[in-house]
Protein backbone atom coordinates (compact mmCIF):
# COMPACT_ATOMS: atom_id res chain seq x y z
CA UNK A 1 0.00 0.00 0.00
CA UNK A 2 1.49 3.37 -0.90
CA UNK A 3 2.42 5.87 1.91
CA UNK A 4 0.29 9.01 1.20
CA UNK A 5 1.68 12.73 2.10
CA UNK A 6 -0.52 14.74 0.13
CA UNK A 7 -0.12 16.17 -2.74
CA UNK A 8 3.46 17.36 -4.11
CA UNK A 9 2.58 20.94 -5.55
CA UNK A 10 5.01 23.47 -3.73
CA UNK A 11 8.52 23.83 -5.48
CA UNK A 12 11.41 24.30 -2.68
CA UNK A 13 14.88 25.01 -3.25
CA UNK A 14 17.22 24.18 -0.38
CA UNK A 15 20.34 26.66 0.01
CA UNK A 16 23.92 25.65 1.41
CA UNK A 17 26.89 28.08 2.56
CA UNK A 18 29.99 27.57 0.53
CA UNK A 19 33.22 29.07 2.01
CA UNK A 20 35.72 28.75 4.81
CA UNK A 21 34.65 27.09 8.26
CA UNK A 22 35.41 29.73 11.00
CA UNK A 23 38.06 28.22 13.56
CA UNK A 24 36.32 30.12 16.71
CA UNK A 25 32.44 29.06 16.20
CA UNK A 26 32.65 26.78 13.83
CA UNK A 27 30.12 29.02 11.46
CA UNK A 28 30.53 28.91 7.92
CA UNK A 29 31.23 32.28 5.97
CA UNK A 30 30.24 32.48 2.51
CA UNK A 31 27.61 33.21 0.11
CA UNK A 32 24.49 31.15 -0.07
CA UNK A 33 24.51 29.10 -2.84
CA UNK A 34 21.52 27.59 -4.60
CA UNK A 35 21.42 23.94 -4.82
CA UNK A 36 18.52 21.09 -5.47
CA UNK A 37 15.13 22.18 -5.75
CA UNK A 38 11.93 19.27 -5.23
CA UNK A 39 8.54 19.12 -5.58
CA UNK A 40 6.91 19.09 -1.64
CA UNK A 41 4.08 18.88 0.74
CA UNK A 42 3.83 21.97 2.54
CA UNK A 43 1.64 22.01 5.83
CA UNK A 44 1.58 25.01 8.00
CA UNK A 45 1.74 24.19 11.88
CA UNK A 46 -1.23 25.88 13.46
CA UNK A 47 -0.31 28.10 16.46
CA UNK A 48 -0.02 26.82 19.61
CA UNK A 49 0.39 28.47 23.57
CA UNK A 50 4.18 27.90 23.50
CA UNK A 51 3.55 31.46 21.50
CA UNK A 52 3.24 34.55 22.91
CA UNK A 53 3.40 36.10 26.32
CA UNK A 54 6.86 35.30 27.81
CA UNK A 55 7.27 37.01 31.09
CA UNK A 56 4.57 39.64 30.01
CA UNK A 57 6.70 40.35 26.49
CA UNK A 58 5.51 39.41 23.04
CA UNK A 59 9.14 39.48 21.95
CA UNK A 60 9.38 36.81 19.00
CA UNK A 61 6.99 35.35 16.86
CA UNK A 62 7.74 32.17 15.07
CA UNK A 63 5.92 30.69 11.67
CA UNK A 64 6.92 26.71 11.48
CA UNK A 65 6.02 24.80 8.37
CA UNK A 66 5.99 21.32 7.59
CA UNK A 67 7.65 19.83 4.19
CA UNK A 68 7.46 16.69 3.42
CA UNK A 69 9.16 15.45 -0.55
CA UNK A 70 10.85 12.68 -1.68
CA UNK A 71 14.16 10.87 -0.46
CA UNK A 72 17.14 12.29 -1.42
CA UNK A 73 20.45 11.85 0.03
CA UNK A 74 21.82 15.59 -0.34
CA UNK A 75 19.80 17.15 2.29
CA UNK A 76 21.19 18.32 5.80
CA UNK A 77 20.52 20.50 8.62
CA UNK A 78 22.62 22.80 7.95
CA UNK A 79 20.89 24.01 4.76
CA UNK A 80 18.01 26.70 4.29
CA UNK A 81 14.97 26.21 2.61
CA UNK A 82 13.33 28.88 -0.03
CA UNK A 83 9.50 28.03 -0.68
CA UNK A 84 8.43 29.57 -3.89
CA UNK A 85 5.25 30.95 -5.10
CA UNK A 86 3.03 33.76 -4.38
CA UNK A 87 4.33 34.78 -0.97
CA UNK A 88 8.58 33.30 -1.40
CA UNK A 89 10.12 32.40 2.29
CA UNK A 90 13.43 31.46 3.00
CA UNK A 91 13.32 29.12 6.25
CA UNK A 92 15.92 27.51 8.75
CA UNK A 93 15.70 24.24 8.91
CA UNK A 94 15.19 23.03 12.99
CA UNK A 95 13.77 19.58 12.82
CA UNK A 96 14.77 16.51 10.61
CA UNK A 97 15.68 15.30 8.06
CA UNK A 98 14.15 12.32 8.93
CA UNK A 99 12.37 9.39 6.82
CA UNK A 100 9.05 8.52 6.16
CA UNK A 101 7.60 4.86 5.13
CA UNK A 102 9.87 2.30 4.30
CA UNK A 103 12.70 1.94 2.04
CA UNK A 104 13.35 5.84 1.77
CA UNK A 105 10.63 6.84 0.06
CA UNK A 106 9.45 10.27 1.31
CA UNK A 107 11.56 12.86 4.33
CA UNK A 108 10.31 14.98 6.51
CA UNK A 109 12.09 18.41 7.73
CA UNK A 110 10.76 21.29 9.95
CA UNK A 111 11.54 25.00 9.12
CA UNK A 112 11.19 27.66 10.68
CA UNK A 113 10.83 31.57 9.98
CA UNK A 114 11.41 34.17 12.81
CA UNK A 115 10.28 38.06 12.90
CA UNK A 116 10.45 39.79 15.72
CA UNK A 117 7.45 42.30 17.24
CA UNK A 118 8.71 45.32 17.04
């Protein structure tokens, strides 16, 4: 029985740093660098009460989406996500990769996009 994760009908392009590894922090410096793009699943994650008032402060506001696409072995945490169409995001990754079904069919990854209340 095929695993079913919704239709595939948002194009996403991941994004990778290419440069030097910084000695102190360990960050890479360099220019982003476009690299494969795939056909995904894109759920929104509803808002939930870990949002909002900390210590009386709405300080940071945080829009997570769910993509799920199929297996490839090039993806990591360390890479940013773009998610084309009307409204184009660029989002951290903070969850995943991780696999779906059997025999590495689909992955799953968690973004995130952060703007501040200001």
């Amino acid at each position: 029985m095929p695993l079913n994760v919704g239709p595939l009908d948002t194009r996403i392009t991941f994004i990778t740093k290419v440069g030097q590894q910084e000695p102190e922090y360990g960050t890479v410096t360099g220019e982003p660098v476009d690299g494969p793009s795939a056909w995904a699943n894109k759920e929104d994650v509803l808002p939930s009460r870990e949002e909002g008032l900390h210590a009386g402060v709405l300080s940071t506001i945080s829009q997570k989406v769910r993509l799920r696409f199929r297996w490839r072995d090039d993806i990591n945490a360390n890479m940013r996500v773009r998610i084309e169409g009307p409204l184009t995001r660029t989002m951290e990754i903070i969850g995943g990769p991780a696999e779906i079904g059997d025999r590495r069919t689909y992955m799953e990854i968690m973004c995130e996009e952060i703007s501040t209340n200001e």
